[in-house]
PDB file of N, CA and C in Angstrom:
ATOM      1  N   UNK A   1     101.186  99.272  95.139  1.00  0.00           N
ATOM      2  CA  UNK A   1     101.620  98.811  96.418  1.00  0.00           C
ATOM      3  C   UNK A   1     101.684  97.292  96.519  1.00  0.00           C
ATOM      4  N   UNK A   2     100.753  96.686  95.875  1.00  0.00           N
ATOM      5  CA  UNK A   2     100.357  95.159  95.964  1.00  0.00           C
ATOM      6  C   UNK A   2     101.923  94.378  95.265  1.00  0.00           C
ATOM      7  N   UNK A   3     102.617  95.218  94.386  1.00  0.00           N
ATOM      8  CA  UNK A   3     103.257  94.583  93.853  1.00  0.00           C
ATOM      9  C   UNK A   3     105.118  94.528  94.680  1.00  0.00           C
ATOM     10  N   UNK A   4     104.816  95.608  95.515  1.00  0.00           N
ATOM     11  CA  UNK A   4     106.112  95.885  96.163  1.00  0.00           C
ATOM     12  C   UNK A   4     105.776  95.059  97.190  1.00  0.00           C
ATOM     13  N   UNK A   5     104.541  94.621  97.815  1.00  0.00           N
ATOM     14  CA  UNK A   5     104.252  93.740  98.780  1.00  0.00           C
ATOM     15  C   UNK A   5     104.516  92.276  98.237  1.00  0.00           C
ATOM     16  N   UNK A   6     104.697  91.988  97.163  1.00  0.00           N
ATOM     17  CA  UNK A   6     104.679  90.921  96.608  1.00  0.00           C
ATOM     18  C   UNK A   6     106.107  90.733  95.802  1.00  0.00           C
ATOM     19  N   UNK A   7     106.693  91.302  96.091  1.00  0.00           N
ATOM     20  CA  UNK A   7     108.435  91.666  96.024  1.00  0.00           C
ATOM     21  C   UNK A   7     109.349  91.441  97.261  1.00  0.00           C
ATOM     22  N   UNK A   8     108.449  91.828  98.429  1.00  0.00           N
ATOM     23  CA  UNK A   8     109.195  91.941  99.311  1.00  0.00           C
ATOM     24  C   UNK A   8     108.641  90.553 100.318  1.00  0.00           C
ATOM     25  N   UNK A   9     107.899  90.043 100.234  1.00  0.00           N
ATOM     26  CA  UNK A   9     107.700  88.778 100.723  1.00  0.00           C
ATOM     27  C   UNK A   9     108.173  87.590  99.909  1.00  0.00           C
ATOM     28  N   UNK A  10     108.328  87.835  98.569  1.00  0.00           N
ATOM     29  CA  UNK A  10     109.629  86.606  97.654  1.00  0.00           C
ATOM     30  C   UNK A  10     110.924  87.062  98.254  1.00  0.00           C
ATOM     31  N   UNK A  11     111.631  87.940  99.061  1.00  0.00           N
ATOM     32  CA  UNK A  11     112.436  88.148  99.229  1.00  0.00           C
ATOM     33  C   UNK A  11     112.732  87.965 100.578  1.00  0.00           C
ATOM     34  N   UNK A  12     111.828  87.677 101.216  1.00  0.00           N
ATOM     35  CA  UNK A  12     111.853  86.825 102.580  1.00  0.00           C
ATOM     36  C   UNK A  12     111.312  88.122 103.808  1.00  0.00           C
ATOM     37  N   UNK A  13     110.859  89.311 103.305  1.00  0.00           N
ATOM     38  CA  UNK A  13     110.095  90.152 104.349  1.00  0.00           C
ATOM     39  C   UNK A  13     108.889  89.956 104.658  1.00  0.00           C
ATOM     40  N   UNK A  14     108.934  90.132 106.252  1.00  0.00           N
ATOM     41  CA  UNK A  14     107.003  89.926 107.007  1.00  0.00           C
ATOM     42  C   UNK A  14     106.928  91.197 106.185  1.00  0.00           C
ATOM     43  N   UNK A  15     105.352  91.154 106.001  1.00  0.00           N
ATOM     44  CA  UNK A  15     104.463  92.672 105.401  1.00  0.00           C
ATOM     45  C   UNK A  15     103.418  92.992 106.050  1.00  0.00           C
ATOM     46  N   UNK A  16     103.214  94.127 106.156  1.00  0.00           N
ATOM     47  CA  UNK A  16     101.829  94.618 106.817  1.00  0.00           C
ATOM     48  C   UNK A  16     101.405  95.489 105.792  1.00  0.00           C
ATOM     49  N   UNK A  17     100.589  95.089 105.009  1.00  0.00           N
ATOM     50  CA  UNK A  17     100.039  96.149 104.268  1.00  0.00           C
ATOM     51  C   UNK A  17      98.999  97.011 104.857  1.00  0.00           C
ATOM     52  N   UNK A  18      98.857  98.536 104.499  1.00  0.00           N
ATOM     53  CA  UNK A  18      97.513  99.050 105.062  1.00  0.00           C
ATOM     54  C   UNK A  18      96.885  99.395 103.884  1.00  0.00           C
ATOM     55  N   UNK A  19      95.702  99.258 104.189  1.00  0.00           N
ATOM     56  CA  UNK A  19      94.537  99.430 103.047  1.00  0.00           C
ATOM     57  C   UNK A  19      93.483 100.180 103.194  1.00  0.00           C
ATOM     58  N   UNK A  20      92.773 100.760 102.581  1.00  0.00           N
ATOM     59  CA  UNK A  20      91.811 101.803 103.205  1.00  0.00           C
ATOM     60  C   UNK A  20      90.352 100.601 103.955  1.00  0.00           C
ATOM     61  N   UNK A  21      89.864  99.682 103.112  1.00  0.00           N
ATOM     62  CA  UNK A  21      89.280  98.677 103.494  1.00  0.00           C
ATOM     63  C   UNK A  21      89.700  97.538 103.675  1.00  0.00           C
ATOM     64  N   UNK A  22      90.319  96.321 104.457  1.00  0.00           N
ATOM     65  CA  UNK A  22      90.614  94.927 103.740  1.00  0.00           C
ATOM     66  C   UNK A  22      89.630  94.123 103.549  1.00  0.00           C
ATOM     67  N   UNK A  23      88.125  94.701 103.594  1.00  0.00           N
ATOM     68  CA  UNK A  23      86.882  93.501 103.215  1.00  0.00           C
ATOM     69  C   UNK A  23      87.161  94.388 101.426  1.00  0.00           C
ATOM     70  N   UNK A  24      87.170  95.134 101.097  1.00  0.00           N
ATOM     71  CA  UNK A  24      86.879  95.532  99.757  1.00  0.00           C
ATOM     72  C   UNK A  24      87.463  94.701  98.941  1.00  0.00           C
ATOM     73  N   UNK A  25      86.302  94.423  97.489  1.00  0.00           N
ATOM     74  CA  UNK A  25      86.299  93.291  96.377  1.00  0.00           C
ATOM     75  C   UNK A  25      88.565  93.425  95.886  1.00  0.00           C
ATOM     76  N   UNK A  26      88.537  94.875  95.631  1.00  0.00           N
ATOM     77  CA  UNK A  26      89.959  94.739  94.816  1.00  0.00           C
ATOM     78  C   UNK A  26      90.773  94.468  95.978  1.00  0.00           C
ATOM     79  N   UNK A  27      90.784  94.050  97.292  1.00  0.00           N
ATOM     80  CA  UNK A  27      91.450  93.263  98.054  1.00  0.00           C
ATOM     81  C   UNK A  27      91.203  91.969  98.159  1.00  0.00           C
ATOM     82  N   UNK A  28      90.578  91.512  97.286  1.00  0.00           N
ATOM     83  CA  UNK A  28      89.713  89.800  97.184  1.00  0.00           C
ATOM     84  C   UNK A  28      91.291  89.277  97.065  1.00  0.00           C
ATOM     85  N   UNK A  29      92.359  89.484  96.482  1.00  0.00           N
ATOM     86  CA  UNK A  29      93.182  88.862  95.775  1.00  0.00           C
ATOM     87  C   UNK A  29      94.449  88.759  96.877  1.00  0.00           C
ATOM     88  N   UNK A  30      94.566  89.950  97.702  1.00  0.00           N
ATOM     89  CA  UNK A  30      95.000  89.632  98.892  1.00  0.00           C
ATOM     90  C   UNK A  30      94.357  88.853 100.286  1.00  0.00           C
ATOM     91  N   UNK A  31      93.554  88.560 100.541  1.00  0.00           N
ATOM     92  CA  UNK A  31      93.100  88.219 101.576  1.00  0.00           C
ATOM     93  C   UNK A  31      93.073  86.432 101.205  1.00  0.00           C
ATOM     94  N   UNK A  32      92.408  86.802  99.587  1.00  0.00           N
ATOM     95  CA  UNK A  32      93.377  85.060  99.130  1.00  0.00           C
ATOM     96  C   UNK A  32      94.651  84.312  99.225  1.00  0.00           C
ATOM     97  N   UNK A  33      94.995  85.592  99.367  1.00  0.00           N
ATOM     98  CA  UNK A  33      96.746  84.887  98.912  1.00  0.00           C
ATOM     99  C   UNK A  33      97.082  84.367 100.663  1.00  0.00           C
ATOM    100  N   UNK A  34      96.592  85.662 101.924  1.00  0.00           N
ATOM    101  CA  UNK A  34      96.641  84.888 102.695  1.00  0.00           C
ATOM    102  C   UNK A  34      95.979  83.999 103.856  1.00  0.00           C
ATOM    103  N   UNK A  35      94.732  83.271 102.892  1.00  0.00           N
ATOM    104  CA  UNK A  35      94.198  82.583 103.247  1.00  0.00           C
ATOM    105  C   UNK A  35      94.627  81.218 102.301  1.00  0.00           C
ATOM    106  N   UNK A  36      95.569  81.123 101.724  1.00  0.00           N
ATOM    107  CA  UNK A  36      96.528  80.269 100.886  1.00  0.00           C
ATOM    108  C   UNK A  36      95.626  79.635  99.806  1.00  0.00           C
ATOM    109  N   UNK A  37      94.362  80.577  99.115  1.00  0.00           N
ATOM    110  CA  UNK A  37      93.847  80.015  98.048  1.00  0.00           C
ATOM    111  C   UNK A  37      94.747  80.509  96.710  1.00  0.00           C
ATOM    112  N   UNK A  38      95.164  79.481  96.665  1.00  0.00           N
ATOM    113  CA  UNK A  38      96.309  79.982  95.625  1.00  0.00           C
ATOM    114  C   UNK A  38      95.475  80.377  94.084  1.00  0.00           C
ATOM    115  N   UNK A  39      94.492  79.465  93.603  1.00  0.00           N
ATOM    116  CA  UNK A  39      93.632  79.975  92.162  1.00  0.00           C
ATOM    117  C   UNK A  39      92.852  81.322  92.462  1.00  0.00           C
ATOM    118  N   UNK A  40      92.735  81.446  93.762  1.00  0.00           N
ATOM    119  CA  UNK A  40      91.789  82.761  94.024  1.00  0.00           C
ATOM    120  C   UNK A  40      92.811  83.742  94.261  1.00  0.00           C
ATOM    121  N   UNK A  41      94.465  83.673  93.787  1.00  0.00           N
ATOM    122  CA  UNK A  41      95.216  84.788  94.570  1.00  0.00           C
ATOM    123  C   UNK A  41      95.599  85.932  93.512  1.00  0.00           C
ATOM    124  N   UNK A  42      95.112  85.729  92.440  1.00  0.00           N
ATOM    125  CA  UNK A  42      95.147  85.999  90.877  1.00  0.00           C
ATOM    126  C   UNK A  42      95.193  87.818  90.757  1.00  0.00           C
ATOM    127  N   UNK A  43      95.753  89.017  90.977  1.00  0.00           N
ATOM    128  CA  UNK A  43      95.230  90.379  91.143  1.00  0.00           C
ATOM    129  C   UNK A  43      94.794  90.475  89.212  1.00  0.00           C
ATOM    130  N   UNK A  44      93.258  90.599  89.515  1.00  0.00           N
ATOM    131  CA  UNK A  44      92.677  90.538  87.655  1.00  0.00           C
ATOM    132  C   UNK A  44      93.384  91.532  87.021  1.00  0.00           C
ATOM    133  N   UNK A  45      93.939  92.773  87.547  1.00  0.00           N
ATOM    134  CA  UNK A  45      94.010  94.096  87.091  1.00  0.00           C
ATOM    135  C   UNK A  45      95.710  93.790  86.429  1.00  0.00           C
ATOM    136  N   UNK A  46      96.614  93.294  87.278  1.00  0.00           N
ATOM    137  CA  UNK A  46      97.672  92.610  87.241  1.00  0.00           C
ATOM    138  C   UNK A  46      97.924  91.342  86.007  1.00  0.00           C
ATOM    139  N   UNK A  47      97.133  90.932  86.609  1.00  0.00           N
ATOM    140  CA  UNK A  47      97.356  89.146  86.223  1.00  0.00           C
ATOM    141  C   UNK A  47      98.459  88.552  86.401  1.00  0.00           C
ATOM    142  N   UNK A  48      98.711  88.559  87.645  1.00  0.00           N
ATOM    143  CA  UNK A  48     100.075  88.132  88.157  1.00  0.00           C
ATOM    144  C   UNK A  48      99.414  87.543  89.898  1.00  0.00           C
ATOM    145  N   UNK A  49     100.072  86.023  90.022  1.00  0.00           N
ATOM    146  CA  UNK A  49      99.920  85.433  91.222  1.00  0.00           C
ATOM    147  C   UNK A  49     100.552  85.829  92.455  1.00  0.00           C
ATOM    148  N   UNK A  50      99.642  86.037  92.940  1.00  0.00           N
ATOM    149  CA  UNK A  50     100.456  86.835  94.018  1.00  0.00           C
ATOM    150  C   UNK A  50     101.298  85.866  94.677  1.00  0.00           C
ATOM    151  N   UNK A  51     102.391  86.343  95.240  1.00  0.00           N
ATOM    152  CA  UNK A  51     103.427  85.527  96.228  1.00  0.00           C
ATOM    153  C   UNK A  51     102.419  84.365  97.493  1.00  0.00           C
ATOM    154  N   UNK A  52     103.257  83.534  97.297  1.00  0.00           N
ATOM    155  CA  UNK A  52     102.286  82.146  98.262  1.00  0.00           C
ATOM    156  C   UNK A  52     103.453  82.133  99.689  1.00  0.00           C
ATOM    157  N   UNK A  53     103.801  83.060  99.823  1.00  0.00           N
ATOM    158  CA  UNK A  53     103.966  83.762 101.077  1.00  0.00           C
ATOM    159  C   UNK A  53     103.567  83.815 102.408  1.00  0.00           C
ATOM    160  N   UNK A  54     101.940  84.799 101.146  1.00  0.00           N
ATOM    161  CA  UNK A  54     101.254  85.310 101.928  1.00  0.00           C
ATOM    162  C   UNK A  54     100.901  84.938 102.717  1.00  0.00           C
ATOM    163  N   UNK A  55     100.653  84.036 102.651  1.00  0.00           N
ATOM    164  CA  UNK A  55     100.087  83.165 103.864  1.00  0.00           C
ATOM    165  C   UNK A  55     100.612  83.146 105.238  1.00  0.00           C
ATOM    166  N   UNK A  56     101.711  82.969 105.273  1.00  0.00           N
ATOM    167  CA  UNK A  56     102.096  83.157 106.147  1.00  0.00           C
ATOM    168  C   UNK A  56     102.996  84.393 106.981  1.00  0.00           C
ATOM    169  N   UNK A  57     103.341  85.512 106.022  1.00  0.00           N
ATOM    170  CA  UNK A  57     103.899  86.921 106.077  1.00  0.00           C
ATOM    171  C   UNK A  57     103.385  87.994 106.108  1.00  0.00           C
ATOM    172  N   UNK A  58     101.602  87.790 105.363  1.00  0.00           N
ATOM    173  CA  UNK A  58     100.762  89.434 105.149  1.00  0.00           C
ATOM    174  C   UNK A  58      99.864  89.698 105.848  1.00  0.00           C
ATOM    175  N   UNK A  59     100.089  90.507 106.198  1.00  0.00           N
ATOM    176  CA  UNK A  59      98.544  91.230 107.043  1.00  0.00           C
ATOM    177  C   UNK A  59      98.366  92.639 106.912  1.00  0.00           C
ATOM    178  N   UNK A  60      97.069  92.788 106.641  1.00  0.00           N
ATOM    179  CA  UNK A  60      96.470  93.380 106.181  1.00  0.00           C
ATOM    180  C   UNK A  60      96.055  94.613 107.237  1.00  0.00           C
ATOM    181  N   UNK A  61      96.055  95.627 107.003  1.00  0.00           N
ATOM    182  CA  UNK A  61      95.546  96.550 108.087  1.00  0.00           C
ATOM    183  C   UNK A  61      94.900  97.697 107.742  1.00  0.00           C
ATOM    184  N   UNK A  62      93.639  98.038 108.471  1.00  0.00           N
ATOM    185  CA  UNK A  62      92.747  99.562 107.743  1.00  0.00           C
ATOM    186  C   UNK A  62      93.488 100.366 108.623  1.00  0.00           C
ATOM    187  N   UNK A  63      93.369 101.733 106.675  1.00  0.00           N
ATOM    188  CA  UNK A  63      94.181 102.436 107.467  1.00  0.00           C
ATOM    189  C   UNK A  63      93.417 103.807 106.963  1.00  0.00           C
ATOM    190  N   UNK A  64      93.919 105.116 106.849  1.00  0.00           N
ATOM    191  CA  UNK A  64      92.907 105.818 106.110  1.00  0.00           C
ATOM    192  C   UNK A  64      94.173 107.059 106.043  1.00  0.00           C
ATOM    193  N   UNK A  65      94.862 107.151 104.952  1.00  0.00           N
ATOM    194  CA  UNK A  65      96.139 107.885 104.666  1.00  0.00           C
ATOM    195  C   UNK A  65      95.809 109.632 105.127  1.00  0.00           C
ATOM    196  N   UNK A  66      94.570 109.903 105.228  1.00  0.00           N
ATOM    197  CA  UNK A  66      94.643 111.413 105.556  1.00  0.00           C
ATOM    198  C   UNK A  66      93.604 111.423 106.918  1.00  0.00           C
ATOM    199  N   UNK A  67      93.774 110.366 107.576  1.00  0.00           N
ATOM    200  CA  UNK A  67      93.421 110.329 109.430  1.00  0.00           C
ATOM    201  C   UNK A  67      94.204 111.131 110.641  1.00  0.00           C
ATOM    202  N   UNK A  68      95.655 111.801 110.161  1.00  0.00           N
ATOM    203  CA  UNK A  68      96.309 112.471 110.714  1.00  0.00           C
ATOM    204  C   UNK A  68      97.425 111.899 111.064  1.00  0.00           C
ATOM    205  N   UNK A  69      98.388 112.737 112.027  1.00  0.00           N
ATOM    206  CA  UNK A  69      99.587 111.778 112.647  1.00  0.00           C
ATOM    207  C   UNK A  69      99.266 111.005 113.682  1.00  0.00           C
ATOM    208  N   UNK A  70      98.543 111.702 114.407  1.00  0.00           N
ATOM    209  CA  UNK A  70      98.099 110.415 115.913  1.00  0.00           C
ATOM    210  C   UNK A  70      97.605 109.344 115.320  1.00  0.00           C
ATOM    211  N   UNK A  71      96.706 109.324 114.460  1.00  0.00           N
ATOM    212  CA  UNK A  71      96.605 107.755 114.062  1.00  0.00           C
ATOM    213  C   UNK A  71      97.479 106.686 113.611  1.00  0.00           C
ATOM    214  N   UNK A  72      98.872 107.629 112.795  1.00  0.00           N
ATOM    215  CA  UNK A  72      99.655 106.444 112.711  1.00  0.00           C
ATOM    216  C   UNK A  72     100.431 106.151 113.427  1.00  0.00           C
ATOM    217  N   UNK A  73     100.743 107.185 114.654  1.00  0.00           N
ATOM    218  CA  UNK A  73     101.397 106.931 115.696  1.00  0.00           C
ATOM    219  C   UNK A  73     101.012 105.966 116.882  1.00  0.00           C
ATOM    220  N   UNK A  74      99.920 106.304 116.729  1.00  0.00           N
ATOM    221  CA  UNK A  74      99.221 105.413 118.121  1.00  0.00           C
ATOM    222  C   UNK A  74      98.419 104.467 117.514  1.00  0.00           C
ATOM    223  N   UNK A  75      97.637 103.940 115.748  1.00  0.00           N
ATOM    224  CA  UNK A  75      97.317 102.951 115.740  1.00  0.00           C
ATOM    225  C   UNK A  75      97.727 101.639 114.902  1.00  0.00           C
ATOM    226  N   UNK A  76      99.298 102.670 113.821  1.00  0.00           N
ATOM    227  CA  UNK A  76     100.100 101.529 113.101  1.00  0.00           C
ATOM    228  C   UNK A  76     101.016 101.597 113.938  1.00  0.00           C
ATOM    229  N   UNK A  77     102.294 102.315 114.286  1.00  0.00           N
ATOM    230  CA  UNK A  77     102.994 102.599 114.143  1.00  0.00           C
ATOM    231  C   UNK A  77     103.592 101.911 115.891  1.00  0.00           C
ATOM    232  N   UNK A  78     102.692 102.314 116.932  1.00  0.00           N
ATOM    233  CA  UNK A  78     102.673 101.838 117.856  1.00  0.00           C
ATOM    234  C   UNK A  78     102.712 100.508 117.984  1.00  0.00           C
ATOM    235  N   UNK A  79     102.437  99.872 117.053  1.00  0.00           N
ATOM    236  CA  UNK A  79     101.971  98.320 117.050  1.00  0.00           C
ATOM    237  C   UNK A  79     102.884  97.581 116.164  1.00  0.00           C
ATOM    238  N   UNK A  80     103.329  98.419 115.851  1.00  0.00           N
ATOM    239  CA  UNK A  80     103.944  97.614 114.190  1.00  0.00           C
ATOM    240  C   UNK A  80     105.479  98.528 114.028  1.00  0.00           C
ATOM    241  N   UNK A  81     106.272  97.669 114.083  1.00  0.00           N
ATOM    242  CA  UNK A  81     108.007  98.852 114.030  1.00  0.00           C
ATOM    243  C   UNK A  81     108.804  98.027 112.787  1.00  0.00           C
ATOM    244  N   UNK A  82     107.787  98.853 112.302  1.00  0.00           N
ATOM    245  CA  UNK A  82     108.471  98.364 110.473  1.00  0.00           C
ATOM    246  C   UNK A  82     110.557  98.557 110.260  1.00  0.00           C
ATOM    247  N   UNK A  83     111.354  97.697 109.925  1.00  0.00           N
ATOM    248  CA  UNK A  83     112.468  98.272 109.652  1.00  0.00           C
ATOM    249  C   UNK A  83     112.217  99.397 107.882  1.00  0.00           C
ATOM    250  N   UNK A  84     111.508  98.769 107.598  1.00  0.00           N
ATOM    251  CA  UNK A  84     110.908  99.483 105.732  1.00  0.00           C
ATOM    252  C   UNK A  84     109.593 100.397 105.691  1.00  0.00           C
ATOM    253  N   UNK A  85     109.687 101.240 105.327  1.00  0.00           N
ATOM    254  CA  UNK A  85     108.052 101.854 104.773  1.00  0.00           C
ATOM    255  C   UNK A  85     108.520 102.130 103.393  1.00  0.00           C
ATOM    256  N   UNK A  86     107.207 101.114 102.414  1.00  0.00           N
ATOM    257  CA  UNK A  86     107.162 101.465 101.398  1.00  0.00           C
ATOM    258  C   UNK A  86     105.331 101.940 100.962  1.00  0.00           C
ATOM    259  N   UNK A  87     106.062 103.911 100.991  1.00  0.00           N
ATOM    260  CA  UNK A  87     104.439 104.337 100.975  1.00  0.00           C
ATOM    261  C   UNK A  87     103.999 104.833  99.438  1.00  0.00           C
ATOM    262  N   UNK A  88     103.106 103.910  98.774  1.00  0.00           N
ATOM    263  CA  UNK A  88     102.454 103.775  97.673  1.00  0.00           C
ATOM    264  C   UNK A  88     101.278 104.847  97.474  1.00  0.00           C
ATOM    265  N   UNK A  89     100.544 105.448  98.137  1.00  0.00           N
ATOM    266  CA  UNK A  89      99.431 105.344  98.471  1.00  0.00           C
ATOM    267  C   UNK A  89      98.983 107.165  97.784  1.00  0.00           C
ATOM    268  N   UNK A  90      98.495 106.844  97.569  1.00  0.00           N
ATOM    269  CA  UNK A  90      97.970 108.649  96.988  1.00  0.00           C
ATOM    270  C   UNK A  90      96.481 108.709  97.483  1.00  0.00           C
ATOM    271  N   UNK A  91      96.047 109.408  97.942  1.00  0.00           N
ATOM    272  CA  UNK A  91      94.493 110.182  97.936  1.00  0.00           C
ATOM    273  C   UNK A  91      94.022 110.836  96.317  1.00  0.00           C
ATOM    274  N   UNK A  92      92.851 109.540  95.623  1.00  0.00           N
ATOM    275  CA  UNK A  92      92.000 109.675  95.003  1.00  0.00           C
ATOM    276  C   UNK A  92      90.478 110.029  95.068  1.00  0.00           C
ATOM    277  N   UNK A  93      89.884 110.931  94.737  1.00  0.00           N
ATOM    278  CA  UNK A  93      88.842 111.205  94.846  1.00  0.00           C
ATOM    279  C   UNK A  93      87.854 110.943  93.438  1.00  0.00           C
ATOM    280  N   UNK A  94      88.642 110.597  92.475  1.00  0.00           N
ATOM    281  CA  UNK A  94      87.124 110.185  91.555  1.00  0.00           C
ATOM    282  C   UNK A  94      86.747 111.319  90.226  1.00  0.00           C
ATOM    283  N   UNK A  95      87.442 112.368  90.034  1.00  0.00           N
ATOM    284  CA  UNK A  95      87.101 113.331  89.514  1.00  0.00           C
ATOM    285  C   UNK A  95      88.417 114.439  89.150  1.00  0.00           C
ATOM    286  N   UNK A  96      88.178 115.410  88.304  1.00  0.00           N
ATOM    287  CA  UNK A  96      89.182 115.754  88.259  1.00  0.00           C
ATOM    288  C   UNK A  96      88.990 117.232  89.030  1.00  0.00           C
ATOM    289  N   UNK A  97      90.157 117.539  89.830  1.00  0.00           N
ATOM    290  CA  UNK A  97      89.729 118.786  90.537  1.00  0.00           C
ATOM    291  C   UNK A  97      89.859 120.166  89.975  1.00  0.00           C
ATOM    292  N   UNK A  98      88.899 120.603  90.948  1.00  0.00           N
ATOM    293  CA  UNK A  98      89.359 122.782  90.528  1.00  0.00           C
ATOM    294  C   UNK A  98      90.693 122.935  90.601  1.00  0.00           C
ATOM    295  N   UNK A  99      91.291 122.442  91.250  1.00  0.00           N
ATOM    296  CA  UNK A  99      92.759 123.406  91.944  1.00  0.00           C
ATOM    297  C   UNK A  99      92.947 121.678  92.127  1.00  0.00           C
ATOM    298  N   UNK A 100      94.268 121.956  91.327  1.00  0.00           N
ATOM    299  CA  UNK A 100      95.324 120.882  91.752  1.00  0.00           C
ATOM    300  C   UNK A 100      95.458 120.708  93.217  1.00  0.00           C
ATOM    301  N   UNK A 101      95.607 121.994  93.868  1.00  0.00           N
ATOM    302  CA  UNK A 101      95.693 121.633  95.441  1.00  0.00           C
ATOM    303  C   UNK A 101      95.160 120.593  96.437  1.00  0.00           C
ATOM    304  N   UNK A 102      93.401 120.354  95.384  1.00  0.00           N
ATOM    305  CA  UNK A 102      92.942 119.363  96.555  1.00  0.00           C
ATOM    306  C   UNK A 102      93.251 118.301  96.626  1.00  0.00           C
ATOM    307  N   UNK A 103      94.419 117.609  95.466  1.00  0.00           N
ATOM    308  CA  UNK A 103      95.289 116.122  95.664  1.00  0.00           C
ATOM    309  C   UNK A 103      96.264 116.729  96.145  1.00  0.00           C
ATOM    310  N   UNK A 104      97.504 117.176  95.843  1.00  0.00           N
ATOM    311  CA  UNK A 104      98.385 117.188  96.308  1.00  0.00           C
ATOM    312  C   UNK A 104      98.436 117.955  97.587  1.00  0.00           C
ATOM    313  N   UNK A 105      97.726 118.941  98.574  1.00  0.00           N
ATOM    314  CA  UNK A 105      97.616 119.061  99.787  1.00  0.00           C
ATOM    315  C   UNK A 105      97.458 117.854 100.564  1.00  0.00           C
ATOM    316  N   UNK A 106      96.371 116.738 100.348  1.00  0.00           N
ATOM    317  CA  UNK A 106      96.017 115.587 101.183  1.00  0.00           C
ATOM    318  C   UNK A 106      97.775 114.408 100.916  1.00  0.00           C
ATOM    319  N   UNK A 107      97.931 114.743  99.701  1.00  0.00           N
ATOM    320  CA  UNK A 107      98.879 113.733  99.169  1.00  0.00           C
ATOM    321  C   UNK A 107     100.582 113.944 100.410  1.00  0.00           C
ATOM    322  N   UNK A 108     100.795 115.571 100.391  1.00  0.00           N
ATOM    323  CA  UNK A 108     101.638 115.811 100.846  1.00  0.00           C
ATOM    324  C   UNK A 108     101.636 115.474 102.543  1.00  0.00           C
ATOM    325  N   UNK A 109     100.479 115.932 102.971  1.00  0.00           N
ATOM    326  CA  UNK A 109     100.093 115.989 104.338  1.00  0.00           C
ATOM    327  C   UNK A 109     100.052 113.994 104.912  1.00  0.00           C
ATOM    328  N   UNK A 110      99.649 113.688 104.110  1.00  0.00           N
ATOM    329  CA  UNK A 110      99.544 112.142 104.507  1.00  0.00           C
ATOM    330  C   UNK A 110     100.664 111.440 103.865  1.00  0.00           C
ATOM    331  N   UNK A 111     101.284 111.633 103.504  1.00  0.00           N
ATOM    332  CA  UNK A 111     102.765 111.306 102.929  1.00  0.00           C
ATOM    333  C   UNK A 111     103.901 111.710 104.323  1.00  0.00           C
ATOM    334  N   UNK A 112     103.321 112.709 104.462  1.00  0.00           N
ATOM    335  CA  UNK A 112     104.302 113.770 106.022  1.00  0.00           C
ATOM    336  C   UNK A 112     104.082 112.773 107.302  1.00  0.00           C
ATOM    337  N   UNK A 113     102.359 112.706 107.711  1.00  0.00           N
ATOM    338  CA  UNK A 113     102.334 111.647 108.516  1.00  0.00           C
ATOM    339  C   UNK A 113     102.727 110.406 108.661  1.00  0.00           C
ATOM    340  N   UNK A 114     102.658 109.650 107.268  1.00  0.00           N
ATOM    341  CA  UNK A 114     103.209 107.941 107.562  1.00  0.00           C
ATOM    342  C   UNK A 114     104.735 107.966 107.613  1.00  0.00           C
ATOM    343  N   UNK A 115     105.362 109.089 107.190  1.00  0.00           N
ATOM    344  CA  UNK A 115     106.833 109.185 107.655  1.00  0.00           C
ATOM    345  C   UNK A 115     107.191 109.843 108.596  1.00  0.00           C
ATOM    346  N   UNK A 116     106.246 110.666 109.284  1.00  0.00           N
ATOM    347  CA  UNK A 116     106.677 111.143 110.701  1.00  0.00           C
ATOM    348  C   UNK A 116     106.644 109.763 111.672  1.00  0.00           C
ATOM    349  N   UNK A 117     105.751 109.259 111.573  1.00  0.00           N
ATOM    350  CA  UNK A 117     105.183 108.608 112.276  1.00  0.00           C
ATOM    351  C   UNK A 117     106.273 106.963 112.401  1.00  0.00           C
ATOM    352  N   UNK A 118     106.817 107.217 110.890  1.00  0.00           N
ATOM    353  CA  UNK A 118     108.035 105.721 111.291  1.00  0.00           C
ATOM    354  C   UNK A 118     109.141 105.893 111.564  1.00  0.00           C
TER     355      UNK A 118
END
């Protein structure tokens, strides 16, 4: 996601990214970029500088991809009238499951909401 956010602000789009946390460490690299520390904007995993943009185009927003549709209706979506949704985002849990079902049920269902919802 970080990188389509960082595509689309060299290309002259505001961004709102949502994130499950924006205090969390692997968001260190966004919250740099728009707080315009440019040596701190570095994504380690990447190694690519993030767009100096940011600063003035990104914001950051908690979001929690399997919270339902009312949440993105009434707490992104309401607020924020994206002309773009670019949805990155999969539900990881850490492990590998019994039944394929328990990713791709959450995956489908919260995939359904952030596009009902725009």
């Amino acid at each position: 996601g970080s990188w389509c956010a960082h595509l689309a602000l060299e290309k002259g789009y505001t961004v709102v990214g949502t994130v499950r946390n924006p205090d969390a460490k692997k968001a260190t690299f966004l919250r740099n970029a728009i707080a315009g520390k440019r040596d701190d904007a570095t994504n380690l995993k990447t190694k690519f500088n993030f767009s100096e943009k940011a600063a003035s185009n990104l914001t950051l927003v908690s979001a929690d991809l399997l919270a339902g549709d009312e949440f993105w209706d009434e707490e992104i979506f309401a607020k924020i009238k994206p002309d773009y949704v670019f949805h990155t985002a999969s539900p990881y849990f850490g492990r590998e499951p019994d039944d394929p079902q328990e990713y791709i049920r959450p995956a489908v269902e919260g995939t359904t909401s952030v596009m009902k919802a725009a």
